[in-house]
PDB file of N, CA and C in Angstrom:
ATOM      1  N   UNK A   1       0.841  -1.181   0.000  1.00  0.00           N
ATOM      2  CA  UNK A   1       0.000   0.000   0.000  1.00  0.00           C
ATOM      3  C   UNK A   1       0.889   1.249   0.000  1.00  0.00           C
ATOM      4  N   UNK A   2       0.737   2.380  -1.195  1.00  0.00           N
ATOM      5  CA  UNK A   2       1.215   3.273  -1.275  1.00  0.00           C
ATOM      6  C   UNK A   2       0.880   4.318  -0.319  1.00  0.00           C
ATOM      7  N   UNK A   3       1.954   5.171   1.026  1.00  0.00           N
ATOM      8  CA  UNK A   3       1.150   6.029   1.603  1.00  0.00           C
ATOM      9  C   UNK A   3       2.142   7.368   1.894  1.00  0.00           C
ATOM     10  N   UNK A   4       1.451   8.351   2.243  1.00  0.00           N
ATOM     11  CA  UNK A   4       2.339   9.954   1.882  1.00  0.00           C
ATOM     12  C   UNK A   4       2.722  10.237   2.804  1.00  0.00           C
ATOM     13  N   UNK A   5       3.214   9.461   4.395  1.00  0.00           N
ATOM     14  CA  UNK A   5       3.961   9.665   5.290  1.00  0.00           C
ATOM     15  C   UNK A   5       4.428   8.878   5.887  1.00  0.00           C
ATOM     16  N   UNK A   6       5.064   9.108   7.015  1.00  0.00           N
ATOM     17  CA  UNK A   6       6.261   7.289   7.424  1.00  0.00           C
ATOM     18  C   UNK A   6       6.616   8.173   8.877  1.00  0.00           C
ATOM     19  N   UNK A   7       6.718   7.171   9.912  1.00  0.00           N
ATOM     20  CA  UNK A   7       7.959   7.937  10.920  1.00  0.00           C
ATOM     21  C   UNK A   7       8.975   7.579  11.442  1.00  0.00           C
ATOM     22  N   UNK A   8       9.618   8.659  11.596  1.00  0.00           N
ATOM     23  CA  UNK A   8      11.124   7.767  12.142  1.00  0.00           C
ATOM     24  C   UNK A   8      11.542   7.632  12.658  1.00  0.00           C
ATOM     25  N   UNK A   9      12.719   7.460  13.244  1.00  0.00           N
ATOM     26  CA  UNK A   9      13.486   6.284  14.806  1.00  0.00           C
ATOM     27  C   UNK A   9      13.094   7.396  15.897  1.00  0.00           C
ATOM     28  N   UNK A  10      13.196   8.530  15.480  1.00  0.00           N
ATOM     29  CA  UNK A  10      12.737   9.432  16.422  1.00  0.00           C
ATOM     30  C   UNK A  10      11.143  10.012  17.032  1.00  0.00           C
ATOM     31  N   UNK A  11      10.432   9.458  16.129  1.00  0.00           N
ATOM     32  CA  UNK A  11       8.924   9.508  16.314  1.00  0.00           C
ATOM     33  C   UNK A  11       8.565  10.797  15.127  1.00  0.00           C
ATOM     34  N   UNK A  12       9.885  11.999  14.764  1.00  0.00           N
ATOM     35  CA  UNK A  12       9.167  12.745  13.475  1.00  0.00           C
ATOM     36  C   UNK A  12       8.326  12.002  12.067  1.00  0.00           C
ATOM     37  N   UNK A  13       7.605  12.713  11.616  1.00  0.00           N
ATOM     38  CA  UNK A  13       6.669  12.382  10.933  1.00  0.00           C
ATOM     39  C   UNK A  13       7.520  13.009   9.264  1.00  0.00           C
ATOM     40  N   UNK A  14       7.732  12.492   8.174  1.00  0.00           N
ATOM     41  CA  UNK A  14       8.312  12.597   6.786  1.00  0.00           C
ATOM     42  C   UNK A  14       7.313  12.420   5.932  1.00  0.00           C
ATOM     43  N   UNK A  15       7.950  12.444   4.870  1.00  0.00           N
ATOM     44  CA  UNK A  15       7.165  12.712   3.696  1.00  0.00           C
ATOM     45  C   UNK A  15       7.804  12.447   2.680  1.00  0.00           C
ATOM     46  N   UNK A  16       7.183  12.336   1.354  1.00  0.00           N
ATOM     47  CA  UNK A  16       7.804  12.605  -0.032  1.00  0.00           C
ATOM     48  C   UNK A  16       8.907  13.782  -0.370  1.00  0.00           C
ATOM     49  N   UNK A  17       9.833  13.454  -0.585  1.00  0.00           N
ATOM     50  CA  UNK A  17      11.131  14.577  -0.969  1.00  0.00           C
ATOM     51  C   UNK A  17      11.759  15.312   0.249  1.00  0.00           C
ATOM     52  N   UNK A  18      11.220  14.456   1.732  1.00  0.00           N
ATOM     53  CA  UNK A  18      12.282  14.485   2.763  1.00  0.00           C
ATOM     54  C   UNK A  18      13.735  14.447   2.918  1.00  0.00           C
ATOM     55  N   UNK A  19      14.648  14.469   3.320  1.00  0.00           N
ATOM     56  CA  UNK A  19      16.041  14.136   3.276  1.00  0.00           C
ATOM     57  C   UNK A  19      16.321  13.077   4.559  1.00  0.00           C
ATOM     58  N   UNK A  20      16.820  12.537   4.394  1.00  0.00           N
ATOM     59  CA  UNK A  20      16.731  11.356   5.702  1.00  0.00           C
ATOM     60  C   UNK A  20      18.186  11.141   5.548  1.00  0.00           C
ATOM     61  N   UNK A  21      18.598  10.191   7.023  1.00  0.00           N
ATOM     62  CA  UNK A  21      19.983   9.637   7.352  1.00  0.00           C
ATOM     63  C   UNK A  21      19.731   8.063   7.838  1.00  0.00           C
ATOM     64  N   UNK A  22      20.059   7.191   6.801  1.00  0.00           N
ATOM     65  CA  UNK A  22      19.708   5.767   7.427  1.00  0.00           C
ATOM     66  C   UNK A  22      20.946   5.868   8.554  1.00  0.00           C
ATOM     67  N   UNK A  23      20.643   4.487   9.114  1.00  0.00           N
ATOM     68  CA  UNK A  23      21.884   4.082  10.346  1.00  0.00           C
ATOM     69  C   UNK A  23      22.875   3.352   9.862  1.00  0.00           C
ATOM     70  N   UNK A  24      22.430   3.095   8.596  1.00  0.00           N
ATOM     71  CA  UNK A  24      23.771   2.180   8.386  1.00  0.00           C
ATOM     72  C   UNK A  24      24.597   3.070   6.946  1.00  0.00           C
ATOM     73  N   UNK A  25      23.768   4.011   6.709  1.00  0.00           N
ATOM     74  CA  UNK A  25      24.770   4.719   5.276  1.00  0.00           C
ATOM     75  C   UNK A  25      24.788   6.497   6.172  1.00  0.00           C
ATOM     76  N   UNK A  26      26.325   6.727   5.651  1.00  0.00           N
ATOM     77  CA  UNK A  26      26.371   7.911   6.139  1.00  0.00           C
ATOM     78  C   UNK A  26      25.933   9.419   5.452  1.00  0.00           C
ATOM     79  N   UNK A  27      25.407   9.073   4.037  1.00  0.00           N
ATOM     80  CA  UNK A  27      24.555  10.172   3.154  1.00  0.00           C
ATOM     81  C   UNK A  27      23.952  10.332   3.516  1.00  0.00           C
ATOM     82  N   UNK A  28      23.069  11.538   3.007  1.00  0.00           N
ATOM     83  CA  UNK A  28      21.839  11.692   3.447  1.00  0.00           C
ATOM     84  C   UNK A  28      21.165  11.655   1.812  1.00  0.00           C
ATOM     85  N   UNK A  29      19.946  10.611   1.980  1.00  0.00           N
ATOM     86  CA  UNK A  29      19.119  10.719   0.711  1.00  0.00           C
ATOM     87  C   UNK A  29      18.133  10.956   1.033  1.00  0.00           C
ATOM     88  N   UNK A  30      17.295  11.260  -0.430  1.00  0.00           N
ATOM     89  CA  UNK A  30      16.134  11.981  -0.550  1.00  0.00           C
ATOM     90  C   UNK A  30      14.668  10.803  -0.971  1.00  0.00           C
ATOM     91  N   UNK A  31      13.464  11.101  -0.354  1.00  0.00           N
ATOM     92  CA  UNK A  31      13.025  10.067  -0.094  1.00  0.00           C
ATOM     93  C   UNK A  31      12.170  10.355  -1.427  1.00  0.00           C
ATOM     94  N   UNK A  32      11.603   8.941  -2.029  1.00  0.00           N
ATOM     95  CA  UNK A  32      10.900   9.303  -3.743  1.00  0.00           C
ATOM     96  C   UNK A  32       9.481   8.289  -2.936  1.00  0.00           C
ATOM     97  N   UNK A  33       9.257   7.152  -2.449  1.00  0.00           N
ATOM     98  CA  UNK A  33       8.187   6.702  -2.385  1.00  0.00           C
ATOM     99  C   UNK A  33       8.181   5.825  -1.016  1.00  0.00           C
ATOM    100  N   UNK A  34       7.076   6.137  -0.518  1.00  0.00           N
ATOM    101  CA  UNK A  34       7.123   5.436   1.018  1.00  0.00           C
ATOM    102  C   UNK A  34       5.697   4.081   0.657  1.00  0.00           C
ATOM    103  N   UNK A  35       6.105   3.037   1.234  1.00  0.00           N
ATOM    104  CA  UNK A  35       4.895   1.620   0.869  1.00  0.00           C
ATOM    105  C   UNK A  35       5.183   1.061   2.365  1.00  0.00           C
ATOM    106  N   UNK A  36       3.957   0.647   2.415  1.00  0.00           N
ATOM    107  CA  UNK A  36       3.549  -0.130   3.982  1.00  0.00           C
ATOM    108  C   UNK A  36       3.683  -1.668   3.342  1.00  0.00           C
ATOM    109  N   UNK A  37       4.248  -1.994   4.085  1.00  0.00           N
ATOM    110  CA  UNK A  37       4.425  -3.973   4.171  1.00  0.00           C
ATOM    111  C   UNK A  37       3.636  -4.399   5.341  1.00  0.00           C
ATOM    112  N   UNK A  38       2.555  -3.716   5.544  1.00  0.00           N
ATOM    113  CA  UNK A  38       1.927  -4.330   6.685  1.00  0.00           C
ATOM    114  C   UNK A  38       2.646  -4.914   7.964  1.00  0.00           C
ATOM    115  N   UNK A  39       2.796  -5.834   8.861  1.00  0.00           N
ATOM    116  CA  UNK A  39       3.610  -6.305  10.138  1.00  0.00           C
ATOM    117  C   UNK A  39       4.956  -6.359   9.647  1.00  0.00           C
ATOM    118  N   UNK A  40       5.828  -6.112   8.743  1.00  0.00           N
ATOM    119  CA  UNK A  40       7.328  -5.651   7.848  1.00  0.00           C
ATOM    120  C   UNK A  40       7.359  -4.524   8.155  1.00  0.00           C
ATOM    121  N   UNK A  41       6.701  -3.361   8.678  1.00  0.00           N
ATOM    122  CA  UNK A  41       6.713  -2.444   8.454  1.00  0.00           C
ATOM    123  C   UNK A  41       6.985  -1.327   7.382  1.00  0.00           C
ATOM    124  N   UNK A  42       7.130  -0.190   7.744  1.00  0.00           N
ATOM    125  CA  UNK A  42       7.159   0.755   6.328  1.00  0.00           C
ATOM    126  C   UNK A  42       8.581   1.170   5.754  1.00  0.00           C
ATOM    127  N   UNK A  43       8.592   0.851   4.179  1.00  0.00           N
ATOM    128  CA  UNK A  43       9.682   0.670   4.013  1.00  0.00           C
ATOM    129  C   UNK A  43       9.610   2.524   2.940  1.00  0.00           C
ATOM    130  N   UNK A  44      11.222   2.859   3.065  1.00  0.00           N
ATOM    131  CA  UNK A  44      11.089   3.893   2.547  1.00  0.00           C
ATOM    132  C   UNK A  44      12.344   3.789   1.291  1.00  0.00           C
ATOM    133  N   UNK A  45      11.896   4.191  -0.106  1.00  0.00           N
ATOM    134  CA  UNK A  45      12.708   3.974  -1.327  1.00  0.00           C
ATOM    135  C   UNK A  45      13.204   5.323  -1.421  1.00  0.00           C
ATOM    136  N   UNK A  46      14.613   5.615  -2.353  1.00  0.00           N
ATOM    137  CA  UNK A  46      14.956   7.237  -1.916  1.00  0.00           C
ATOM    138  C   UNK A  46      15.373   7.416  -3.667  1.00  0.00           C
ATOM    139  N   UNK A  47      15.158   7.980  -4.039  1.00  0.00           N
ATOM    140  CA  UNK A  47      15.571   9.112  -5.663  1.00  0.00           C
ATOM    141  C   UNK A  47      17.195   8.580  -6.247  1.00  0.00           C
ATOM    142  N   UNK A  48      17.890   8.201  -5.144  1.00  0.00           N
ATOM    143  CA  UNK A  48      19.812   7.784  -5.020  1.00  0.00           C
ATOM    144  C   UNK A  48      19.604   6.334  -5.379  1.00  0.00           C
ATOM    145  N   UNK A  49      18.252   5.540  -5.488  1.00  0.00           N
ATOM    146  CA  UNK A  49      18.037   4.421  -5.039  1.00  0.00           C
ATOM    147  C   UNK A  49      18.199   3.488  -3.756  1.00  0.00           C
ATOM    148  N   UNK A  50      17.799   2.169  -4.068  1.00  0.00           N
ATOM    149  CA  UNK A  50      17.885   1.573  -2.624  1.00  0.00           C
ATOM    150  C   UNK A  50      16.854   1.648  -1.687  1.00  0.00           C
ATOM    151  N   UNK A  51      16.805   0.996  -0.683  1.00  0.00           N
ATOM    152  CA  UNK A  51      15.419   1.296  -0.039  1.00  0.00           C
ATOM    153  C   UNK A  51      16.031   1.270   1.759  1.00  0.00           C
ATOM    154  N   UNK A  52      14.996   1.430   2.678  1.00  0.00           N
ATOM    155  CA  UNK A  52      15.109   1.030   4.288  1.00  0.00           C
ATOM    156  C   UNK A  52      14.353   1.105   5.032  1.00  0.00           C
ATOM    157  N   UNK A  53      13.958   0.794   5.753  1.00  0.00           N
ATOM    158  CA  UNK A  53      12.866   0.484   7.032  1.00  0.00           C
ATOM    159  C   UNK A  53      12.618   1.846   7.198  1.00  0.00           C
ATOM    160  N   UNK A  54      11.579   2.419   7.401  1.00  0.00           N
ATOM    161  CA  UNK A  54      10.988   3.640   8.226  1.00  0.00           C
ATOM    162  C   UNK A  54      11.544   3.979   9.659  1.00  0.00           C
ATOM    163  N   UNK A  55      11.721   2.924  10.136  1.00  0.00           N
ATOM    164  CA  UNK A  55      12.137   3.200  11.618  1.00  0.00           C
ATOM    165  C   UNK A  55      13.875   3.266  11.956  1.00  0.00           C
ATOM    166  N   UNK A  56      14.240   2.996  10.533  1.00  0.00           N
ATOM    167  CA  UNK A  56      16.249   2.874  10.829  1.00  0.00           C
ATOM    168  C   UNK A  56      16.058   4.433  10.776  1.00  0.00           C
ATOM    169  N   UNK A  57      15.596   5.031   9.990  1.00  0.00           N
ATOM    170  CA  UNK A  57      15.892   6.084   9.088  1.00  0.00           C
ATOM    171  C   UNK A  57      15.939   7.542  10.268  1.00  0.00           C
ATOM    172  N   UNK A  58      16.550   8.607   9.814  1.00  0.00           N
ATOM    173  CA  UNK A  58      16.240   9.434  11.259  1.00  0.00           C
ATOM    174  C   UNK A  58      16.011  11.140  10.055  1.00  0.00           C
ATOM    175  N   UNK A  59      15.293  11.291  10.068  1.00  0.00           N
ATOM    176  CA  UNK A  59      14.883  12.962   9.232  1.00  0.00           C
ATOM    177  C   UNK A  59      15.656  13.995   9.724  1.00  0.00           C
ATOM    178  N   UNK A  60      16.378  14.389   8.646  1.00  0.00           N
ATOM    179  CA  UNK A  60      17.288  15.457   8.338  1.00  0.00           C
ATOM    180  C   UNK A  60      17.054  16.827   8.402  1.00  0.00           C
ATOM    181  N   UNK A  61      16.183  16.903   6.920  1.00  0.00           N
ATOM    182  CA  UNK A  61      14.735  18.439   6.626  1.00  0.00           C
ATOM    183  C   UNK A  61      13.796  17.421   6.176  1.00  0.00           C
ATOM    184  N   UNK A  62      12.830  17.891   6.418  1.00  0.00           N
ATOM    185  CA  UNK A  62      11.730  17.871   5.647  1.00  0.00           C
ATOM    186  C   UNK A  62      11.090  18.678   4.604  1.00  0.00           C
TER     187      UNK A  62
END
């Protein structure tokens, strides 16, 4: 299920064309599409490619 927000390790709330910092890469990418995996939780895909859990991720700007 495609949906237009996600939150992250910190409890902030993101969006489409957020900038985020996963925990395991030290860039910061830009987020292109957020999808719910139901009990997987929400996974977030970024514009740089690649994808990561909603909850590794920690918001940069929004």
């Amino acid at each position: 299920m495609i949906r237009k927000s996600f939150t992250d390790s910190n409890g902030k709330k993101g969006k489409i064309g957020s900038v985020v910092r996963s925990w395991l890469s030290e860039k910061d990418k830009t987020v292109k599409e957020i999808i719910s995996k139901g009990a997987g939780g929400t996974r977030v895909y970024f514009e740089e490619g690649g994808y990561d859990k909603a909850s590794f991720c920690e918001i940069i700007k929004q």
